[in-house]
Protein backbone atom coordinates (compact mmCIF):
# COMPACT_ATOMS: atom_id res chain seq x y z
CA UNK A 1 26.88 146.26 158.42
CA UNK A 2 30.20 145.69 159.40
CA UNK A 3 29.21 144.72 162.48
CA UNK A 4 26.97 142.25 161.82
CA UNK A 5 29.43 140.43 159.66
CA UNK A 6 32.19 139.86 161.63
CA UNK A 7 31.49 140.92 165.54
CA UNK A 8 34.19 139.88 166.45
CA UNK A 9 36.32 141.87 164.22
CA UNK A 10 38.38 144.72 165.78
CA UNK A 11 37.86 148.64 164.67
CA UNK A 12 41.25 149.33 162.84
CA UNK A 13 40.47 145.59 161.30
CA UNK A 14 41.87 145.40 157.50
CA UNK A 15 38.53 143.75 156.46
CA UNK A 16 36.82 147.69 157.53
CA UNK A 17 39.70 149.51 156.91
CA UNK A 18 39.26 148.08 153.26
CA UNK A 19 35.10 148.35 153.65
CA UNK A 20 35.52 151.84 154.79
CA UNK A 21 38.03 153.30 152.71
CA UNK A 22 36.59 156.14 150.28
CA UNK A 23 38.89 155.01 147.35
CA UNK A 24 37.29 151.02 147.26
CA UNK A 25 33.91 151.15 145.88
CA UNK A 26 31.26 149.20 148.12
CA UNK A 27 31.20 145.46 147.79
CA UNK A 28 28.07 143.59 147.90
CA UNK A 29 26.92 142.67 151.31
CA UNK A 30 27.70 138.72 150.36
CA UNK A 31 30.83 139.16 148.79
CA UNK A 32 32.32 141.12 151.70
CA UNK A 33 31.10 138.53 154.21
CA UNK A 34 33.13 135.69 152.07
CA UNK A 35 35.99 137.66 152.04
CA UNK A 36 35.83 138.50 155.80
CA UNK A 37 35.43 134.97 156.38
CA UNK A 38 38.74 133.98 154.16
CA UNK A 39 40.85 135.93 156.42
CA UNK A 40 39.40 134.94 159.70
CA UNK A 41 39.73 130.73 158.20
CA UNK A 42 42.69 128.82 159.69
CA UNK A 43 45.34 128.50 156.99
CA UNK A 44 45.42 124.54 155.39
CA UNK A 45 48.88 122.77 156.62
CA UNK A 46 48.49 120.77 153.33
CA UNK A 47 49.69 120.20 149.68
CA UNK A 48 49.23 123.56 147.92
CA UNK A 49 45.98 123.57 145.44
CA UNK A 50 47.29 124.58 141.37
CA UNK A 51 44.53 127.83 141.69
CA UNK A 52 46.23 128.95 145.09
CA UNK A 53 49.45 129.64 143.08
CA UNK A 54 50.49 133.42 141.57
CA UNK A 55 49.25 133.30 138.13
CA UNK A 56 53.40 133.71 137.08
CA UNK A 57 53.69 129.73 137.89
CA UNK A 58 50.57 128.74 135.90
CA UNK A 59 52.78 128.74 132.43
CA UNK A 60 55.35 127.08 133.87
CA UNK A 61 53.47 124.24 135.60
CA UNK A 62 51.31 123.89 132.64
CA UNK A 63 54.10 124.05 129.94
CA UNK A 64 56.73 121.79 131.89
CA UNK A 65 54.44 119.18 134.30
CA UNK A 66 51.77 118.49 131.61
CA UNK A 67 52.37 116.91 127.89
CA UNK A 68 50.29 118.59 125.11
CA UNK A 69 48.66 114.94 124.74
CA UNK A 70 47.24 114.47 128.55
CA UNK A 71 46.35 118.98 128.43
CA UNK A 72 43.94 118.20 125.46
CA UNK A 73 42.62 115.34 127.00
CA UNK A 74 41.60 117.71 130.24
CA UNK A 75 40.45 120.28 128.21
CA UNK A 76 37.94 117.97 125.87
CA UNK A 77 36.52 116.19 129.21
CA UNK A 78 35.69 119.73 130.62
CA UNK A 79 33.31 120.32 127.32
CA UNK A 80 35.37 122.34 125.15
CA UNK A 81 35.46 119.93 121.84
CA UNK A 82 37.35 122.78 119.87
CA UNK A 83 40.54 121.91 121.91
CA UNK A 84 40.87 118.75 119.95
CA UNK A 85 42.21 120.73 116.97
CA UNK A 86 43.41 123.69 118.65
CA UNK A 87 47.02 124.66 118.04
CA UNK A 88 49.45 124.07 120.94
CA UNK A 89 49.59 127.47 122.07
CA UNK A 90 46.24 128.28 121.82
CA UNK A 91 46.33 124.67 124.07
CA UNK A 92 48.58 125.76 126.73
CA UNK A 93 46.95 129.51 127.22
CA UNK A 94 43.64 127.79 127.65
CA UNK A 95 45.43 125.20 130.34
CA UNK A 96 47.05 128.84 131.95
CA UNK A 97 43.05 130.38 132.00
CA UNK A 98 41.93 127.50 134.07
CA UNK A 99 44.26 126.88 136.38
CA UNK A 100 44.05 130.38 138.02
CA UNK A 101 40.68 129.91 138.71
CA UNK A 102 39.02 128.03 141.34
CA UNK A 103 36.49 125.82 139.19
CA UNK A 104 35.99 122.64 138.45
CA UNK A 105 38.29 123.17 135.37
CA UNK A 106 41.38 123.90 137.80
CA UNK A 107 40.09 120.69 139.92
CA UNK A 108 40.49 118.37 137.20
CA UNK A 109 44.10 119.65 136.19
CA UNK A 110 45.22 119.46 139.93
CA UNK A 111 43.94 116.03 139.70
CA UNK A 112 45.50 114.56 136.37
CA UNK A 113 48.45 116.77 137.95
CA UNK A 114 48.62 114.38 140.93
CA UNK A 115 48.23 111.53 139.13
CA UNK A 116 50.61 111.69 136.66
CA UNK A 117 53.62 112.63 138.99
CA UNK A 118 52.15 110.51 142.09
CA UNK A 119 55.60 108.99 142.83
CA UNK A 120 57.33 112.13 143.03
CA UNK A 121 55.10 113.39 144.89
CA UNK A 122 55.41 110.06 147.45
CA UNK A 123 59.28 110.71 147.62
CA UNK A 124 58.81 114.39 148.10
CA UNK A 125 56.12 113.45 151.14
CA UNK A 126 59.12 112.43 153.13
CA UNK A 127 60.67 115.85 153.44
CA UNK A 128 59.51 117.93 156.53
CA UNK A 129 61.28 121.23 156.27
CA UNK A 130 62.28 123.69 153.03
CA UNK A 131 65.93 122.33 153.75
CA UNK A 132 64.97 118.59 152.91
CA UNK A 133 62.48 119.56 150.38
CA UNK A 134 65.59 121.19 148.63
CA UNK A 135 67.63 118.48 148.98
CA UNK A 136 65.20 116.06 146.44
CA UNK A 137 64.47 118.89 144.56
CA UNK A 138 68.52 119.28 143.46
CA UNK A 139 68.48 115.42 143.64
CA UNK A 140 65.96 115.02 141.31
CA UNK A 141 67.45 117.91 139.03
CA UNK A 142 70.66 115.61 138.68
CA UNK A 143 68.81 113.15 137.23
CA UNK A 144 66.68 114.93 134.90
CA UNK A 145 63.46 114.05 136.31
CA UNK A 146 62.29 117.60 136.47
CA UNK A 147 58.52 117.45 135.39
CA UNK A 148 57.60 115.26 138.55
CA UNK A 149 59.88 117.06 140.78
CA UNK A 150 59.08 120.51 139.89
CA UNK A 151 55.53 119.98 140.47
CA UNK A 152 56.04 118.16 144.02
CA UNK A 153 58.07 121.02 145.31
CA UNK A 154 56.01 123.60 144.65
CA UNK A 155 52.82 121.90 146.31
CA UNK A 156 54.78 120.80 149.07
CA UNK A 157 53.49 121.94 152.57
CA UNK A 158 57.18 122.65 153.99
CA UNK A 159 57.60 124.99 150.68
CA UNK A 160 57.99 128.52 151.44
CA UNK A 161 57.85 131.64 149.14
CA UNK A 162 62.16 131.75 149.43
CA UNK A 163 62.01 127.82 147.58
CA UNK A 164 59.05 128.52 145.23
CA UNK A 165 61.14 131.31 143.81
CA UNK A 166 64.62 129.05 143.63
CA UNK A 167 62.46 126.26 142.04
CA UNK A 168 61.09 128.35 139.59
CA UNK A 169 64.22 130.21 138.85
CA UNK A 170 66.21 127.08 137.57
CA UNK A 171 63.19 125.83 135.74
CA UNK A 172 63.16 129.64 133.57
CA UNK A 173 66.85 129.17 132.98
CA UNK A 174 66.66 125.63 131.98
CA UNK A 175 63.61 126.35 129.68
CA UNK A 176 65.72 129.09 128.05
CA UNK A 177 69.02 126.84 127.98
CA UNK A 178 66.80 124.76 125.24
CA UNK A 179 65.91 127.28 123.32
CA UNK A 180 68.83 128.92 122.73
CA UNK A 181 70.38 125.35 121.58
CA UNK A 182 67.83 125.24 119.46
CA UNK A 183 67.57 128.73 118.22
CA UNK A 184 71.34 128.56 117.49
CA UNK A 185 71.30 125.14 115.35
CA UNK A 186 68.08 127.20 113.41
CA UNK A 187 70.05 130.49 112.70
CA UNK A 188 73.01 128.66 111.72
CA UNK A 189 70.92 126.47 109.24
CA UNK A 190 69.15 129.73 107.84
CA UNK A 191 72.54 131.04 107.44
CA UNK A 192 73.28 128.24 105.15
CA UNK A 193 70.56 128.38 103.57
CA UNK A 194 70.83 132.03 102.70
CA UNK A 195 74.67 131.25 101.64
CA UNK A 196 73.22 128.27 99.38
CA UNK A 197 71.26 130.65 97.43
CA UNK A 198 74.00 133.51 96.87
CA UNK A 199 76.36 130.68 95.51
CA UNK A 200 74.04 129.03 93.30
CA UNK A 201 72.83 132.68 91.70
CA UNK A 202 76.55 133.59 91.79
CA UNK A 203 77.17 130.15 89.40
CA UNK A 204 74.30 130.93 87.17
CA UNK A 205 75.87 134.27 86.77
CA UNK A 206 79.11 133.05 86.00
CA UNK A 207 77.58 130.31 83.72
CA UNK A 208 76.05 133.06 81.97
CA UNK A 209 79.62 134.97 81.73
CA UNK A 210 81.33 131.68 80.62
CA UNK A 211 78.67 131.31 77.37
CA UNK A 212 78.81 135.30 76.66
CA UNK A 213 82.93 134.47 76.62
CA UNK A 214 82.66 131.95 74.71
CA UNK A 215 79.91 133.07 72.24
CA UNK A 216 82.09 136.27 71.58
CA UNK A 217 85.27 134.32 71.35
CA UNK A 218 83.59 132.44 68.54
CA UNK A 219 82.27 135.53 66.87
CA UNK A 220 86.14 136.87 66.87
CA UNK A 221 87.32 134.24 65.54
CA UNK A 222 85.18 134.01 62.46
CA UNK A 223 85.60 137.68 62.29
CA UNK A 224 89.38 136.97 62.17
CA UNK A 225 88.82 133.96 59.68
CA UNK A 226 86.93 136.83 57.38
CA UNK A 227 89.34 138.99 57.79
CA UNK A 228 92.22 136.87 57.06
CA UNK A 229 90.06 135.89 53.80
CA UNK A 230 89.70 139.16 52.79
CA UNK A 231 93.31 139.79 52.70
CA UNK A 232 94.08 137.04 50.84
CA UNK A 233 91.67 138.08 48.33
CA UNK A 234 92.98 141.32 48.23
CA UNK A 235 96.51 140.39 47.72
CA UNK A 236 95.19 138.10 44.98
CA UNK A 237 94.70 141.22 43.25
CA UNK A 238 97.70 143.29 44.16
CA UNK A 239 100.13 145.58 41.88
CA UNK A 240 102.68 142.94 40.49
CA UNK A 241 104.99 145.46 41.18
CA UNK A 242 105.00 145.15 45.05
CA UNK A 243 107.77 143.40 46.27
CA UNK A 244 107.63 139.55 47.82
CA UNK A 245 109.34 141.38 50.65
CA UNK A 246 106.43 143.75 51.45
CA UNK A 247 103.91 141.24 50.97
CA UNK A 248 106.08 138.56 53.25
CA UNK A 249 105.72 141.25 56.06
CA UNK A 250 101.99 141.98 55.47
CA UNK A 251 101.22 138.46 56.07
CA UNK A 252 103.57 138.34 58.56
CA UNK A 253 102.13 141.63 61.07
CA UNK A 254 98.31 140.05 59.91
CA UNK A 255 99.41 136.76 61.42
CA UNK A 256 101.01 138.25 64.68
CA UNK A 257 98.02 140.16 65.21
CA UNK A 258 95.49 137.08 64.47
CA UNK A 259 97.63 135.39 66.84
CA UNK A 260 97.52 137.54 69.70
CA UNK A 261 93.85 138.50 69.64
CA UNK A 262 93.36 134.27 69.55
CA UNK A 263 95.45 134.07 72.51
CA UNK A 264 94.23 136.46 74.66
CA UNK A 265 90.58 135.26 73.98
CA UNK A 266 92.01 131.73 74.87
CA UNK A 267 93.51 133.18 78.42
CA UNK A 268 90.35 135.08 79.33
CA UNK A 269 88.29 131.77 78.77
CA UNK A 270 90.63 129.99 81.04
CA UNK A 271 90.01 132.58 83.45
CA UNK A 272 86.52 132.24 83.20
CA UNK A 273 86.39 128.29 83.53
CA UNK A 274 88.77 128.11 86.12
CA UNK A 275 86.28 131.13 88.33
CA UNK A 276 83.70 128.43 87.38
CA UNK A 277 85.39 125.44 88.65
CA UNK A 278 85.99 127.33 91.81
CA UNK A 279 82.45 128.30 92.08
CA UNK A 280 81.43 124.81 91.22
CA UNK A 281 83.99 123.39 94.49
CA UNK A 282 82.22 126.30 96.84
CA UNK A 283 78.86 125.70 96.12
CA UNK A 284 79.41 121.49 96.86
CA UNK A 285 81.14 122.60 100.09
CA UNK A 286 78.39 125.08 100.82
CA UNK A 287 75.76 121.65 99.46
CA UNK A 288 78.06 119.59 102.13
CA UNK A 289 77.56 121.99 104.96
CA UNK A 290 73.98 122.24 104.71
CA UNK A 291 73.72 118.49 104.86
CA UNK A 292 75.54 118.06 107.46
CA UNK A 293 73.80 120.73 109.44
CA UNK A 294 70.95 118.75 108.64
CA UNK A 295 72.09 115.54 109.60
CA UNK A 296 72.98 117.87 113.53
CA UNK A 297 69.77 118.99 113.40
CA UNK A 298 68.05 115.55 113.11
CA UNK A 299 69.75 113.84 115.63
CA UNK A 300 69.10 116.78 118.14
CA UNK A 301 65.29 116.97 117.54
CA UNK A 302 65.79 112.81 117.82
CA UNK A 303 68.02 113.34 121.26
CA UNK A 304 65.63 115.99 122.28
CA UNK A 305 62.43 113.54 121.88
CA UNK A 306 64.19 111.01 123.69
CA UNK A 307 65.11 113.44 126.33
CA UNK A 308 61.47 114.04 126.59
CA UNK A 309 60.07 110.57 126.63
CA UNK A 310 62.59 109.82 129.13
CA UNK A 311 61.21 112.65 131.60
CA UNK A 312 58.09 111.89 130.72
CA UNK A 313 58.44 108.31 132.61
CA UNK A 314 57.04 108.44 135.71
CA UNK A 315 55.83 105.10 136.25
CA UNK A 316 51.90 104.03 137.67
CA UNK A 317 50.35 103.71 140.97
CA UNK A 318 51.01 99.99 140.08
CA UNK A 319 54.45 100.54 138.74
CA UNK A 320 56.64 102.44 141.23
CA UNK A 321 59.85 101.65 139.76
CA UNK A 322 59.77 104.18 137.18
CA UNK A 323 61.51 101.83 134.78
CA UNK A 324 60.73 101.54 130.84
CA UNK A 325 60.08 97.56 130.56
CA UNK A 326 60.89 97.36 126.67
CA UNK A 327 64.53 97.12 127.35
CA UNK A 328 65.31 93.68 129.06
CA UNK A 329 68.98 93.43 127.72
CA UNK A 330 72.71 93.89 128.83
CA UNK A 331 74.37 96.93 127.39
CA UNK A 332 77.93 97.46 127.17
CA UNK A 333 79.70 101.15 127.42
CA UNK A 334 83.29 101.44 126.29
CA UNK A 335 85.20 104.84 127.06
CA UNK A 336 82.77 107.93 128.00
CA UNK A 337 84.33 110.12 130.75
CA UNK A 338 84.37 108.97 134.47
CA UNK A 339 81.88 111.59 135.80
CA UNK A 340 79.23 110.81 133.57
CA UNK A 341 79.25 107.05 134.12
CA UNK A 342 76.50 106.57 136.79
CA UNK A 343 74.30 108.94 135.58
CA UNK A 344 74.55 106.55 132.70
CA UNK A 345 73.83 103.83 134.54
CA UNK A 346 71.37 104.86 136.54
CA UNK A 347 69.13 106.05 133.38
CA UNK A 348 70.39 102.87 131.53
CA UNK A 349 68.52 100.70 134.60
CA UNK A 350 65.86 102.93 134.52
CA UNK A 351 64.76 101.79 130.79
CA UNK A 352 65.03 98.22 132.83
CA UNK A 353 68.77 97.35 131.07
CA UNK A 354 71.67 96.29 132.61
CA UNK A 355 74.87 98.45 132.36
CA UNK A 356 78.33 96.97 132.07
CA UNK A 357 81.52 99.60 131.07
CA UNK A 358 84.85 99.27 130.32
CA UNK A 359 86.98 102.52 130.32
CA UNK A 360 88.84 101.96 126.26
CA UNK A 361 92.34 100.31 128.36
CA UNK A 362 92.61 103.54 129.91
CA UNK A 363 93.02 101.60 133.28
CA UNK A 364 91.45 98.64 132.81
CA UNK A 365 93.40 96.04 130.54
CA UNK A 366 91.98 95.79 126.82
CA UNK A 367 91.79 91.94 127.68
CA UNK A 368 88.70 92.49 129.08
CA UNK A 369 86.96 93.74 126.43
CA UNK A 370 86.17 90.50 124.52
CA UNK A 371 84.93 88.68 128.10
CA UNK A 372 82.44 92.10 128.41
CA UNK A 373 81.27 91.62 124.87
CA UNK A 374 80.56 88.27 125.05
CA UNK A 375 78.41 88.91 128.04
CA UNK A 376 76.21 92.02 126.28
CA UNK A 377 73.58 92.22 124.13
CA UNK A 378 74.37 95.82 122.59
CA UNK A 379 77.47 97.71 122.82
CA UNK A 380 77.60 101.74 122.54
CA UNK A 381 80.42 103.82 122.48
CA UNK A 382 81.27 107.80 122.21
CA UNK A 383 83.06 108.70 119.03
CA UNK A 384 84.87 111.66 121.39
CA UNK A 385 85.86 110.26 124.25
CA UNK A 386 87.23 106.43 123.22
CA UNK A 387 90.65 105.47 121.78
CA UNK A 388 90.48 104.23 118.35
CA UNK A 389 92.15 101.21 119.40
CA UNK A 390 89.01 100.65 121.40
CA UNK A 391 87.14 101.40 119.09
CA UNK A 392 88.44 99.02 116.47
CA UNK A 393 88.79 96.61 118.34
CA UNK A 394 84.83 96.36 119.83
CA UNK A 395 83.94 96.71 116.39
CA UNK A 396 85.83 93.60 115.16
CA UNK A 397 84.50 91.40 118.38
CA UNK A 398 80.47 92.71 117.66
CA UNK A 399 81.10 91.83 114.13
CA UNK A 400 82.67 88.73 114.50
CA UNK A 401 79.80 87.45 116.94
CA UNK A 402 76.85 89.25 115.35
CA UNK A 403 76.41 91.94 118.30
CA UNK A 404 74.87 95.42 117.29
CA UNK A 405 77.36 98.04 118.43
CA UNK A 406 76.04 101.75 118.24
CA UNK A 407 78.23 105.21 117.80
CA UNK A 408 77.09 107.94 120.18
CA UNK A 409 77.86 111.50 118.92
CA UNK A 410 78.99 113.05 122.19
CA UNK A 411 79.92 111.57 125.69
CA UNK A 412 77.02 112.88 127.25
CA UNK A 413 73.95 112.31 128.65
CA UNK A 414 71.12 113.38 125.46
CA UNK A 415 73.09 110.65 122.72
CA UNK A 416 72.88 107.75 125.53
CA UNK A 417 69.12 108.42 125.89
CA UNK A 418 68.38 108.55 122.37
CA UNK A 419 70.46 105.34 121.08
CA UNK A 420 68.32 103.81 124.29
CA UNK A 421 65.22 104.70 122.29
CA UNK A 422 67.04 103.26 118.74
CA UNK A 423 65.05 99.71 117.61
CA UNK A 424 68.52 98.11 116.73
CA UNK A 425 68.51 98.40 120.93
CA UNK A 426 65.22 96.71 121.16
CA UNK A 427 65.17 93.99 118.78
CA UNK A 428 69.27 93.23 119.44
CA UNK A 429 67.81 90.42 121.97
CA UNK A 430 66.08 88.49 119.90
């Protein structure tokens, strides 16, 4: 049968060997001819098909080269309406399933693929060898554009196995970079959480302490006030024959004793309200904590979105630029750190605004600054890395000519993408 197959084919061929062996059970007549005829094909010298890949890359092209939006979208068109309320990982398994196999499933994700990271994939065309194709990769890696990138690389015809694995290496690591940023800022709010709780139950319990104190100090004094009146009574009726003498030192060992049960009821109740107070002043810095981890935690999943909608940017066949059109304004950056500065810029332009900056006076004269503000539209400025002089004193020219100025958290790169995605940016130019 062999034979007849593949003539051609020498004796200690593979294909035989494999036909032959007594440990692979027979394949169909058909099937082995297809197979035969895979290995004797010419190899394709093009772009690299999604269902030629190991199925290890299928998670991470699907989870970092495809939004969860334009994955449903795919997976409704090929039939499957239940995908339109799937959960996202039920989502991004399915996407995983089809593109390992070679159906028209896998076709249409190659496609949508293509198309929505079309000019990366016309700036990676340029590269002819691994070296080059390395080159934009790291290039594009710089400037955060990793989704387009990631995906051009790997189809690239000048990629080899040695590149495929780099590529894929610093897309894990990044991937896990994230989530332990995120997983941190979770545990830490869990911890406060957990922290809240113990204080508040450890108030009620000394709440509970502080009316049990006080109850019983009440109870010992009208014990004491009984007392006392029972004394009285019975000295009422007293022997005329004791002394004034003896009955001036009765009175006078009943009223030390009165007087030093009252007063150490008095200092244990000021022990107990002052163990409150405390309690009270650690549970509002615990209450202060948890806001403000809240408040961190809101503008990272904000800086994160933007992060996200930045990458996802890619432009259209009609749009090469890449650019976000809704910003058509002049923005003005005072301070940040040197290093950081045309990155800025560059993703400043690329959301189609213009980027002026002026280093706080560090060495460029402060007399600039009211010639700069003038000129912008918005002004933004990193609470870390800016002299408060600087500060003050942009604050005092935006107010005094109705400019919008905006605080950035940090100096780097995720607080000047979100404030780019802040509506006090967008409507500042009208």
């Amino acid at each position: 049968m062999s034979q007849q197959i593949a003539p051609d084919l020498a004796v200690n061929s593979p294909a035989l060997n494999l036909y032959q062996s007594p440990n692979v059970p027979r394949l169909a007549e058909r099937e082995l001819s297809l197979r035969v005829q895979q290995i004797l094909a010419p190899q394709s010298h093009g772009r690299r098909k999604i269902w030629e890949f190991d199925g290890n890359l299928h998670c991470s092209i699907i989870g970092t080269c495809l939004t969860n939006a334009e994955l449903r979208q795919v997976i409704v068109k090929l039939g499957l309406t239940e995908a339109a309320t799937a959960g996202e990982h039920d989502l991004h398994a399915s996407g995983v399933m089809l593109a390992g196999k070679h159906h028209e499933g896998a076709k249409l994700l190659h496609k949508t693929l293509d198309r929505r990271h079309r000019v990366a994939i016309n700036q990676f065309a340029r590269a002819k060898s691994p070296t080059e194709v390395r080159a934009l990769w790291q290039a594009a890696v710089q400037r955060g554009e990793i989704p387009g990138a990631y995906w051009a690389a790997l189809t690239h015809p000048a990629t080899n196995d040695t590149l495929v694995r780099e590529v894929f290496s610093e897309v894990h690591m990044l991937s896990h970079l994230v989530g332990a940023a995120n997983r941190a800022d979770i545990r830490r709010l869990r911890q406060l959480e957990a922290e809240n709780t113990e204080l508040q139950a450890k108030v009620q319990r000394q709440q509970a302490q502080l009316r049990d104190a006080i109850v019983a100090r009440d109870a010992t004094i009208r014990e004491l006030s009984h007392a006392l009146e029972d004394s009285v009574g019975q000295n009422r009726h007293a022997e005329a024959v004791d002394s004034p003498i003896q009955n001036d030192a009765g009175w006078t060992a009943l009223a030390a004793d009165l007087k030093g049960r009252l007063t150490r009821s008095e200092s244990r109740c000021q022990r107990i309200e002052q163990q409150f107070a405390e309690a009270r002043l650690a549970l509002k810095a615990a209450k202060d904590a948890y806001t403000a981890a809240e408040q961190r935690e809101t503008e990272l999943r904000r800086e994160v979105e933007a992060i996200e909608a930045s990458l996802a940017i890619t432009g259209t066949p009609d749009d090469s630029s890449g650019q976000d059109p809704s910003l058509d304004l002049i923005l003005l950056y005072v301070g940040g750190r040197p290093a950081q500065i045309d990155r800025l810029r560059a993703l400043a332009e690329r959301f189609g605004a213009t980027f002026l900056h002026h280093d706080g006076g560090i060495e460029e004269r402060g007399g600039l600054l009211p010639g700069l503000v003038s000129r912008a539209d918005a002004v933004l400025f990193p609470v870390d890395c800016v002299s408060h002089a600087a500060m003050s004193l942009v604050k005092r020219l935006c107010r005094q000519v109705g400019k919008p100025f905006v605080p950035l958290r940090s100096a780097g790169l995720a607080p000047f993408c979100a404030a780019l995605k802040n509506p006090a940016l967008s409507g500042s130019k009208d």
